[in-house]
Protein backbone atom coordinates (compact mmCIF):
# COMPACT_ATOMS: atom_id res chain seq x y z
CA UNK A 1 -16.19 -14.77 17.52
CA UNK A 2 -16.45 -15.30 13.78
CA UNK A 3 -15.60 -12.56 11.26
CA UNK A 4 -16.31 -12.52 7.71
CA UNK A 5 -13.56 -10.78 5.41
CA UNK A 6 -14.11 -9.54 1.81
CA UNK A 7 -11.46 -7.90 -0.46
CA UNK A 8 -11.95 -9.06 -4.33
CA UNK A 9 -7.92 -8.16 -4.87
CA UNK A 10 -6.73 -9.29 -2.11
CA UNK A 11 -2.85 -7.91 -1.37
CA UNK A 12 -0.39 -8.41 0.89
CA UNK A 13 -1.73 -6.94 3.96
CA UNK A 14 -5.34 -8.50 3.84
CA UNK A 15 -3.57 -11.63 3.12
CA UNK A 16 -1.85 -11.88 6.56
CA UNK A 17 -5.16 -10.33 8.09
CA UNK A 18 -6.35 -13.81 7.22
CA UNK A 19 -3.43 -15.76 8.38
CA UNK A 20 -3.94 -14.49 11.47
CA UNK A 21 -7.45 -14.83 11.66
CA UNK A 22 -6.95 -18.59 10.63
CA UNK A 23 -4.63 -19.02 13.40
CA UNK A 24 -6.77 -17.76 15.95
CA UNK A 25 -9.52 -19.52 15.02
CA UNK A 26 -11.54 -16.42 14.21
CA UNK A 27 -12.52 -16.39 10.40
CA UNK A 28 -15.22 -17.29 9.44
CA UNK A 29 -14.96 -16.85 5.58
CA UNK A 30 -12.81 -14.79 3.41
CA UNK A 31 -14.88 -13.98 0.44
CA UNK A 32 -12.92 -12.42 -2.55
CA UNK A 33 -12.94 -12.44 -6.54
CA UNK A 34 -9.96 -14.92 -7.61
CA UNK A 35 -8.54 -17.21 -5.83
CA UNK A 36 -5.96 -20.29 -6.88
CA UNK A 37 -5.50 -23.89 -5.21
CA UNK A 38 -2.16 -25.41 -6.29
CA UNK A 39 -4.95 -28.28 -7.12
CA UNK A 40 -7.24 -26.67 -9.47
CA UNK A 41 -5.94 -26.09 -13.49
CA UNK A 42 -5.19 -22.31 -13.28
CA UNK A 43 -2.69 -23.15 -10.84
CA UNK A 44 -1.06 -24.89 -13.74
CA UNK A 45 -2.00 -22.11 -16.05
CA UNK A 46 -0.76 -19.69 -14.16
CA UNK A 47 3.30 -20.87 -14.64
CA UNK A 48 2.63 -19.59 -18.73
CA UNK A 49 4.53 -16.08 -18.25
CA UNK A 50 1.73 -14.63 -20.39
CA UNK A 51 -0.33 -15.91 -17.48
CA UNK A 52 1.75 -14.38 -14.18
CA UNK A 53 -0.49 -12.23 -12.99
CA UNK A 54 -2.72 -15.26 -11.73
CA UNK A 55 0.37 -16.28 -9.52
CA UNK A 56 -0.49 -13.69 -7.12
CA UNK A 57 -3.95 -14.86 -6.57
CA UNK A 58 -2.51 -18.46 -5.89
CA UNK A 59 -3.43 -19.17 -2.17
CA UNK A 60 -2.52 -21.57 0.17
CA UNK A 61 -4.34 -25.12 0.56
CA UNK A 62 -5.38 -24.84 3.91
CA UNK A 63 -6.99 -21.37 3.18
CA UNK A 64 -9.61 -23.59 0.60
CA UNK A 65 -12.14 -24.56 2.76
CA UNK A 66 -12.51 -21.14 4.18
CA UNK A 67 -12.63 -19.29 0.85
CA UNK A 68 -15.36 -18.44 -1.22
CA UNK A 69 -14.85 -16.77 -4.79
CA UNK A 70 -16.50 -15.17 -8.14
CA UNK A 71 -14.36 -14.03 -10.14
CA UNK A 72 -16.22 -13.17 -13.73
CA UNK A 73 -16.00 -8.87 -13.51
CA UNK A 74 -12.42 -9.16 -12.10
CA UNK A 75 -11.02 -11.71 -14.64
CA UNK A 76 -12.92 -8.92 -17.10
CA UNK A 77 -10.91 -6.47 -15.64
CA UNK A 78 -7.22 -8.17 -15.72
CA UNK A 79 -7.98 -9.13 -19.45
CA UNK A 80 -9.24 -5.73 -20.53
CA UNK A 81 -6.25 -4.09 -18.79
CA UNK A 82 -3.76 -6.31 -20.75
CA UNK A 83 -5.69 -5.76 -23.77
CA UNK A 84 -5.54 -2.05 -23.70
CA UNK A 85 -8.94 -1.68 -24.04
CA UNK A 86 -9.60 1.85 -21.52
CA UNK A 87 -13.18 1.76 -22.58
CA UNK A 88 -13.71 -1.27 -20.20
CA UNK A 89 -11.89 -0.42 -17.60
CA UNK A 90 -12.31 3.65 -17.16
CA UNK A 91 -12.45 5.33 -14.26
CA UNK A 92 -16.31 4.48 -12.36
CA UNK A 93 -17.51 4.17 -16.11
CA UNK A 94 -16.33 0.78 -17.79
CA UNK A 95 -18.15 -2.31 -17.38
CA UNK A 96 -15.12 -4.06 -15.82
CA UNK A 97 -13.52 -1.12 -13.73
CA UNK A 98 -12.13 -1.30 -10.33
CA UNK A 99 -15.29 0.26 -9.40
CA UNK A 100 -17.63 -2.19 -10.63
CA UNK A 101 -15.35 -5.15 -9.31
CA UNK A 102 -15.99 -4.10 -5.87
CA UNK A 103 -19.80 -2.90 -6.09
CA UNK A 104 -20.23 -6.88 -7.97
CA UNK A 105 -18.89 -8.43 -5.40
CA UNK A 106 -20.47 -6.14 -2.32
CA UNK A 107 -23.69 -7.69 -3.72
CA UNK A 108 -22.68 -11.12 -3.98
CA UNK A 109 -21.04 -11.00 -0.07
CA UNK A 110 -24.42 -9.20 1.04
CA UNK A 111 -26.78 -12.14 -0.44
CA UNK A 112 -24.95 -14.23 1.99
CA UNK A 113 -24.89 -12.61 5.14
CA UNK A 114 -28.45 -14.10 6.93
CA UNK A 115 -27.48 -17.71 6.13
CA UNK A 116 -23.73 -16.70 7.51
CA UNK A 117 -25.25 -14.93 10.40
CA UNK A 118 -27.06 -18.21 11.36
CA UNK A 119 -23.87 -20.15 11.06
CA UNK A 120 -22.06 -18.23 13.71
CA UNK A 121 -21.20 -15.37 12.13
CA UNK A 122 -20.14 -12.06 14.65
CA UNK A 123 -19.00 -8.96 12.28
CA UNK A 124 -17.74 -8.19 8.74
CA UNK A 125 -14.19 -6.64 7.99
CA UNK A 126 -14.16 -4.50 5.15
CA UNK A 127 -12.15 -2.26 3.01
CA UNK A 128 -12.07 1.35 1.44
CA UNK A 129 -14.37 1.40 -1.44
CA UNK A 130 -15.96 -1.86 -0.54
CA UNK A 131 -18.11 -2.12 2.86
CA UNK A 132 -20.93 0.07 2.29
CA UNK A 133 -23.68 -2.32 1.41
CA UNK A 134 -21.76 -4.80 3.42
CA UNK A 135 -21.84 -3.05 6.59
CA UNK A 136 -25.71 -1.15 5.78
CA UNK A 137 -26.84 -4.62 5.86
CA UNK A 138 -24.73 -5.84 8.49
CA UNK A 139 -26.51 -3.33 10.51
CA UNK A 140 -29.78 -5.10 9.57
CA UNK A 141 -28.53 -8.13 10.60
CA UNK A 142 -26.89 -6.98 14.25
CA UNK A 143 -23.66 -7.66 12.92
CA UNK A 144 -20.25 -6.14 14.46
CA UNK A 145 -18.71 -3.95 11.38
CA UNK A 146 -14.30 -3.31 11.30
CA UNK A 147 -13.33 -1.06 8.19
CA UNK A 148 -9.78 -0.97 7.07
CA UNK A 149 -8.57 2.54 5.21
CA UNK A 150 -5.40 1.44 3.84
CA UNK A 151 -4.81 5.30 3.11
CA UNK A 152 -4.76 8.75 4.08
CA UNK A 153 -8.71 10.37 4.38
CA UNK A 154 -9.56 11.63 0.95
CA UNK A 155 -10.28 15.35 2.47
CA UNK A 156 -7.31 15.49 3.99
CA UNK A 157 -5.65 14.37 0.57
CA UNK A 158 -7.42 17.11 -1.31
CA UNK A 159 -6.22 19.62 1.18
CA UNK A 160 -2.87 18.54 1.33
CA UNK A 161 -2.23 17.58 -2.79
CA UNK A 162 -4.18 20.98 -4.21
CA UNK A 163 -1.09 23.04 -2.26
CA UNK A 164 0.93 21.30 -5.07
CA UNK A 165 -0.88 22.78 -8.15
CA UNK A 166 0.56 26.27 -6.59
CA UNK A 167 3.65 25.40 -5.75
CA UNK A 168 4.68 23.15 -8.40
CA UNK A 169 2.36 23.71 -11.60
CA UNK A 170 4.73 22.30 -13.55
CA UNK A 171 3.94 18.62 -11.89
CA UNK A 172 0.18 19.35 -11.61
CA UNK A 173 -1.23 16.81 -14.31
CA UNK A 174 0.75 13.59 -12.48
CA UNK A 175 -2.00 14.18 -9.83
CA UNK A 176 -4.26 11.99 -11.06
CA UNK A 177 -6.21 11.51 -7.95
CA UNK A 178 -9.12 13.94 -7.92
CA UNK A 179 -10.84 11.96 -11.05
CA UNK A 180 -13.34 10.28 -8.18
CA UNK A 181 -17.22 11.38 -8.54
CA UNK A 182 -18.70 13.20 -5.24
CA UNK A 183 -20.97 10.17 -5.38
CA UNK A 184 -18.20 7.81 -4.69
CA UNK A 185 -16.36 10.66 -2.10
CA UNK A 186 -19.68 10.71 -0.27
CA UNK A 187 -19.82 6.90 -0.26
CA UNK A 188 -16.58 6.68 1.55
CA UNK A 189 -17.96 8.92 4.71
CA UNK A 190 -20.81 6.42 4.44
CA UNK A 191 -18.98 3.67 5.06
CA UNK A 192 -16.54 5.46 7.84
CA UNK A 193 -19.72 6.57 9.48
CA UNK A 194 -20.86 2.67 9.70
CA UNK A 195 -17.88 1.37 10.91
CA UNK A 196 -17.74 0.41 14.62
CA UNK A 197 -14.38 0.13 14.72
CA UNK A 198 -11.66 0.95 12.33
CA UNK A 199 -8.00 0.13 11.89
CA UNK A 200 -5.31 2.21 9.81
CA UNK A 201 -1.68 1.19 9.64
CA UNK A 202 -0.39 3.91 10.34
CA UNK A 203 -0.34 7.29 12.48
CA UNK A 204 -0.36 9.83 9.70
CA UNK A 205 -3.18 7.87 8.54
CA UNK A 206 -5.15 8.30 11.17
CA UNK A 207 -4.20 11.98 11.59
CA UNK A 208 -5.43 12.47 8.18
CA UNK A 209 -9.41 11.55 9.64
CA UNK A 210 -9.08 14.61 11.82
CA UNK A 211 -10.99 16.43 8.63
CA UNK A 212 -13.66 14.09 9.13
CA UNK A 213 -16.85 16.42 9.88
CA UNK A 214 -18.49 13.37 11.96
CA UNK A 215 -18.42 11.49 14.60
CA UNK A 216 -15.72 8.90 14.16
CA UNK A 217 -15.95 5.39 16.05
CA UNK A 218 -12.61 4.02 17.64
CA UNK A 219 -9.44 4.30 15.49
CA UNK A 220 -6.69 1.84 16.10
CA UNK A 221 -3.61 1.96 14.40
CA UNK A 222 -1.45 -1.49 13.50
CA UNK A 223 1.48 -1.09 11.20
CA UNK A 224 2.20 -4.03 8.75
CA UNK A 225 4.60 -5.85 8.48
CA UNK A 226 8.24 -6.13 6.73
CA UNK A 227 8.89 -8.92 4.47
CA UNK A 228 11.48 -11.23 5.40
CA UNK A 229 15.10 -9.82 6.34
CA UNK A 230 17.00 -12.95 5.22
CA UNK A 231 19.33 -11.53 2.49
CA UNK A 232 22.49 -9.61 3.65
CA UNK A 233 23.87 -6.28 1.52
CA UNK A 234 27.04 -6.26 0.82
CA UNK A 235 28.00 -2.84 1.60
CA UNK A 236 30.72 -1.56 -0.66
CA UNK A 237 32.91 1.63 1.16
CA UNK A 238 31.97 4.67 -0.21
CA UNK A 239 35.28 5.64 -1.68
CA UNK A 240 36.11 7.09 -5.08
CA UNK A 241 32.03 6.09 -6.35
CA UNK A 242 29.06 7.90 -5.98
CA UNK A 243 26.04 7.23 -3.52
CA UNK A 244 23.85 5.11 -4.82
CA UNK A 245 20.56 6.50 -4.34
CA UNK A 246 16.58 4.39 -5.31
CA UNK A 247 13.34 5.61 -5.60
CA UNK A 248 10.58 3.47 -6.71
CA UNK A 249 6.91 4.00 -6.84
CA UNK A 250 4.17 5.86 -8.99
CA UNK A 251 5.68 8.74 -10.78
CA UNK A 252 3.59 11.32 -9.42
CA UNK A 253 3.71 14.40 -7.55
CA UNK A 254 1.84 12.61 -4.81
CA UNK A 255 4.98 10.36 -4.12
CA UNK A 256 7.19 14.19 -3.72
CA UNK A 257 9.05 12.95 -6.64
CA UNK A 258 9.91 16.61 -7.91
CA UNK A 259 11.79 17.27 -4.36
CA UNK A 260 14.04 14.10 -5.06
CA UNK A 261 14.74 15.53 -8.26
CA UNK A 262 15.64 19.57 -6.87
CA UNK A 263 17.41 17.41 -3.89
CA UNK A 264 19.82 15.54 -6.51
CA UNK A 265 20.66 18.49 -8.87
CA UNK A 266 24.49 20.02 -8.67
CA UNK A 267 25.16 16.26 -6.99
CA UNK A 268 26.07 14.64 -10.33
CA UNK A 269 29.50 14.66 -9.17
CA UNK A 270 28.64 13.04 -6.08
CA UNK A 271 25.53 10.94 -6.54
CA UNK A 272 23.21 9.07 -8.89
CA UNK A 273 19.80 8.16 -8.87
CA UNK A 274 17.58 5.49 -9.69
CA UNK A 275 13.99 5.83 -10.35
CA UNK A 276 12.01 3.06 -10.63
CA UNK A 277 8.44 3.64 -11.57
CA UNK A 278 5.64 3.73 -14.29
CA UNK A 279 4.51 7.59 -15.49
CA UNK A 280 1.56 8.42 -13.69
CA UNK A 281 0.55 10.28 -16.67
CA UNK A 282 2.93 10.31 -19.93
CA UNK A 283 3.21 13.69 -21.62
CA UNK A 284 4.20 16.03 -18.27
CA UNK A 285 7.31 17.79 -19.34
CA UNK A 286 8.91 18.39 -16.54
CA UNK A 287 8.65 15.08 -15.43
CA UNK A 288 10.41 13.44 -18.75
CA UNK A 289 12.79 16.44 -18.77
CA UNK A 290 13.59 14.94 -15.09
CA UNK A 291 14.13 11.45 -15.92
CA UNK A 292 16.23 12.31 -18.81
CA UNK A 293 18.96 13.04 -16.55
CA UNK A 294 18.68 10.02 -14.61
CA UNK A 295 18.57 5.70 -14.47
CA UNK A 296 15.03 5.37 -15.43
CA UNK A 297 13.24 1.68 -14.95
CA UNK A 298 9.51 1.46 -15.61
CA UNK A 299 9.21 -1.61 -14.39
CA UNK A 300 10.25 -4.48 -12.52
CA UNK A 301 8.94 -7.87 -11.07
CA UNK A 302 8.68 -8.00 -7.09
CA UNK A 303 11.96 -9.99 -6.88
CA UNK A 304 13.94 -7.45 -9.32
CA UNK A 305 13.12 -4.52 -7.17
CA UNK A 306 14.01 -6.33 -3.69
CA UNK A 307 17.56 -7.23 -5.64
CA UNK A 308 17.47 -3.50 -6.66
CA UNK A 309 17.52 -2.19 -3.24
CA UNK A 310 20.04 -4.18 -2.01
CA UNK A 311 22.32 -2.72 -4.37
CA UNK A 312 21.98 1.23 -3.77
CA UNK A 313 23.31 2.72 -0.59
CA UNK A 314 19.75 4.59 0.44
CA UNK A 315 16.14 4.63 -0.21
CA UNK A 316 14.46 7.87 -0.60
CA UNK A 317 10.61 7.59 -0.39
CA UNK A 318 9.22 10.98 -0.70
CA UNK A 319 6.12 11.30 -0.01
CA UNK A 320 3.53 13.72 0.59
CA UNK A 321 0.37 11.48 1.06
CA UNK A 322 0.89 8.02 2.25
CA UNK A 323 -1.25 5.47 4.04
CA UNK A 324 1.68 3.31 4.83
CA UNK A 325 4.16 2.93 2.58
CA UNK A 326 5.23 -0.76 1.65
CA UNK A 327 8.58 0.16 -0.35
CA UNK A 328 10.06 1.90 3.34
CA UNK A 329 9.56 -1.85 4.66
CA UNK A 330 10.86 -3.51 1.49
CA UNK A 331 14.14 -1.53 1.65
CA UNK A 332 14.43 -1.70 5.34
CA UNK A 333 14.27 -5.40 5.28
CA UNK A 334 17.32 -5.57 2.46
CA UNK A 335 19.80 -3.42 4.82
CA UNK A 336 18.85 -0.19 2.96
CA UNK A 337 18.76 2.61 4.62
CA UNK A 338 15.53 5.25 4.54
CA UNK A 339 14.60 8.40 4.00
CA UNK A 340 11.36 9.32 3.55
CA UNK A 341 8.53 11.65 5.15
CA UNK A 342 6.21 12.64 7.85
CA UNK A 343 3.44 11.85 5.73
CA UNK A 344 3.76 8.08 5.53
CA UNK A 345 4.54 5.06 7.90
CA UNK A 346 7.91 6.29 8.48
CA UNK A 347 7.67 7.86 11.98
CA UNK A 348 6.18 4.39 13.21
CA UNK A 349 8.78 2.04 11.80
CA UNK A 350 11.70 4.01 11.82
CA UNK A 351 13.95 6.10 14.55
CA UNK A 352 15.20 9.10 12.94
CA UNK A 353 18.87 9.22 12.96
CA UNK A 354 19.29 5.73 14.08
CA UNK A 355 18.17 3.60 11.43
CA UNK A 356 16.71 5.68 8.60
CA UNK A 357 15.55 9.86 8.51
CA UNK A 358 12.21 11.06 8.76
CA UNK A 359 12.36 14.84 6.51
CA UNK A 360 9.53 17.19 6.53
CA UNK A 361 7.01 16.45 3.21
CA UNK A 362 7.61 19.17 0.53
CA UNK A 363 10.98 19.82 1.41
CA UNK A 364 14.11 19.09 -1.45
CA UNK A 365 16.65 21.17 1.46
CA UNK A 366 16.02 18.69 3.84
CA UNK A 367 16.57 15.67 1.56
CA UNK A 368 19.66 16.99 0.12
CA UNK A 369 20.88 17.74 4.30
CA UNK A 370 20.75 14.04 4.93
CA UNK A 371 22.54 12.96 1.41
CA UNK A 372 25.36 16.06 3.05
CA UNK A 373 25.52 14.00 6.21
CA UNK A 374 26.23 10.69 4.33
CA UNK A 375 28.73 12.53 2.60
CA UNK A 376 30.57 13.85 5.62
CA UNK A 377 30.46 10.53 7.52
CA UNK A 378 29.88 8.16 4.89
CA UNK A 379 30.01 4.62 7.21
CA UNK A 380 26.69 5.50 8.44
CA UNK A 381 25.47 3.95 5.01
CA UNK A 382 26.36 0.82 6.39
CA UNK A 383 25.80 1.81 10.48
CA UNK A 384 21.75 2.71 9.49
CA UNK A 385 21.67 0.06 7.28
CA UNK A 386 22.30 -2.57 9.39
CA UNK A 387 19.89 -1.02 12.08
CA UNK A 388 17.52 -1.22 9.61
CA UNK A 389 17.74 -5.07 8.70
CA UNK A 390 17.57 -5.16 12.50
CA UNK A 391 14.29 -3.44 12.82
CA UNK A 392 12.71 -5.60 9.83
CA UNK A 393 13.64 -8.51 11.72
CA UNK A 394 11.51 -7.86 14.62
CA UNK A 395 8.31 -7.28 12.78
CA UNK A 396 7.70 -9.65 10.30
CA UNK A 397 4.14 -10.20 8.63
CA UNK A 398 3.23 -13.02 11.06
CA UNK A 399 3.55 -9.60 13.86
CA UNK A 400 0.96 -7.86 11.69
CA UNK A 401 -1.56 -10.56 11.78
CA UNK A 402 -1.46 -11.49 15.38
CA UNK A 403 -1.64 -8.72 16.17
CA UNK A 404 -4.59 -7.91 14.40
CA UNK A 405 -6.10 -11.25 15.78
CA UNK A 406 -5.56 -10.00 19.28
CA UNK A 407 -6.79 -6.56 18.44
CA UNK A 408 -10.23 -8.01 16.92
CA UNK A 409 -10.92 -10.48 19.87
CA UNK A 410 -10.48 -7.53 22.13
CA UNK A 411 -13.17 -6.03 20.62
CA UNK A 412 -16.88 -6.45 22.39
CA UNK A 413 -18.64 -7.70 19.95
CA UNK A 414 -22.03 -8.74 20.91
């Protein structure tokens, strides 16, 4: 078996889909937009800090012979995005959107299917947003077709986020996720509906395609992995300080970052927070009344946030629409302890009360009844943390991708 995979971002996940595909002999190609040899000159280029966005697209050597790129509308898009210019890159509208990126390249992979079908080729793995012409002329072509949603069901989103314009209409403009045209909504079922198999990383994830109205072909789910555990926290007693408590992610009602907030207040005494996190949108008040009161980062590089996590006490990771989740693994793997929700990858990586908390989504009084428990018995900081590191240990990336490999060979693919 031979499988074809095509993501024009690539990210970390899809990247150690392919690793193990290459190690089980099973890919055939991995088509994608941009993609760096440490031999080629924007390998060079790409150590200019003006130029570090290109070091994520830097790929191994012995991926080269396997990989096939274009990359004109998605270099468009990174240099319109650092140039400010919205026109280019608007929502399903700009010449060099995320939109167009992935209908571009959908029409460069499908030129090549027939000549890759010939060569050996068994079945395409796609992603949200990006298999429909793929798989419509896989189909054609007798080709096996695996979809990957990396998140929630958008139905079950809208179901789940418009509850928030009620409750909290004060947050209401950070949800900035019902901007997508019915065309492009539609185009999603399309795609689920082609899929022969599909894979979601996590079990609120597939819960979420329980509003499908269809038929649904076999869901499997395969949580990723956790980066590597190597650092140890130095946990400092929790004596005569405050708990140290990080969030990072999108500042956005989606992430339940209003419930951290109503969890934290009257705890000044006790606690302080960390947010770190770009404004989903910049001019909601309650939101900038919120962060007033708090540590506020907008940003930070991959390597800053890991060193971030190792020093706060706990990790709250809100929620209240999640496909996975990578922060929870990110600040498991550093010793931190977890809390987070129902509504991510939470109840599939971590054991409530042993090594993290799983809280109902939507709820501020359950938050704040964990940060009481630390409070009463404050060496479980360290205790859960430790557990934690443990668990990240025993599922690194390389788990994720073999087990992937395994999953996909299983599969009868004629």
């Amino acid at each position: 078996m031979k499988l074809l995979v095509s993501h024009p971002t690539l990210n970390a996940n899809s990247k150690n889909l392919v690793i193990g595909l290459l190690n089980n002999r099973l890919l055939y190609k991995l088509f994608t937009s941009i993609a760096i040899f440490p031999d080629q000159l924007l390998y060079k280029l790409s150590s200019n800090p003006k130029l570090k966005d290109l070091k994520r697209r830097s790929l191994d050597k012995t991926w080269q012979p396997y990989t096939r790129s274009k990359s004109f509308f998605e270099f468009g898009r990174l240099l319109a995005s650092k140039l400010h210019l919205e026109y280019l890159v608007k929502h399903e509208k700009g010449i060099f959107c995320i939109d167009k990126v992935y209908q571009k390249h959908e029409k460069w992979v499908v030129t090549n299917l027939a000549k890759a079908k010939k060569e050996g080729l068994s079945g395409v793995y796609g992603y949200e947003d990006g298999a429909l012409e793929t798989f419509t002329k896989a189909k054609q072509l007798g080709l096996y077709c695996i979809y990957d949603l990396p998140i929630g069901y958008w139905k079950s989103a809208r179901l789940l986020m418009e509850k928030e314009f009620d409750i909290n209409p004060d947050w209401s403009s950070t949800l900035t996720g019902f901007n997508d045209s019915q065309d492009k909504l539609n185009k999603k079922d399309q795609e689920l509906a082609l899929a022969d198999v599909i894979f979601v990383a996590s079990s609120f994830t597939k819960k979420t395609l329980d509003e499908y109205s269809g038929t649904l072909s076999e869901i499997k789910v395969i949580p990723y992995g956790f980066p590597a555990a190597n650092e140890k926290k130095e946990y400092q007693p929790l004596v005569d300080r405050k708990l140290k408590i990080l969030f990072v992610g999108g500042l956005s009602q989606r992430k339940g970052i209003s419930y951290l907030f109503e969890a934290v207040e009257g705890l000044q005494d006790k606690a302080e927070l960390t947010v770190v996190g770009q404004k989903a949108v910049p001019d909601c008040l309650a939101l900038n009344q919120a962060l007033e009161k708090h540590q506020w980062i907008p940003s930070m590089s991959h390597n800053q946030v890991l060193a971030c996590m190792r020093e706060h006490d706990v990790f709250v990771f809100p929620s209240l629409f999640e496909g996975f989740g990578l922060v929870i693994t990110e600040a498991m793997s550093q010793g931190v302890p977890v809390i987070t929700t129902d509504r991510t990858a939470g109840p599939d990586l971590i054991t409530d009360g042993k090594d993290g908390w799983i809280v109902p989504a939507g709820s501020s009084k359950a938050i704040k009844e964990v940060f009481e428990k630390i409070f009463e018995t404050p060496e479980i900081v360290k205790q859960f943390g430790i557990e934690a590191q443990n668990k990240a240990q025993t599922r690194p990336w390389s788990v994720y991708g073999q087990e992937m490999a395994e999953a996909l060979s299983s599969l009868k693919i004629l």
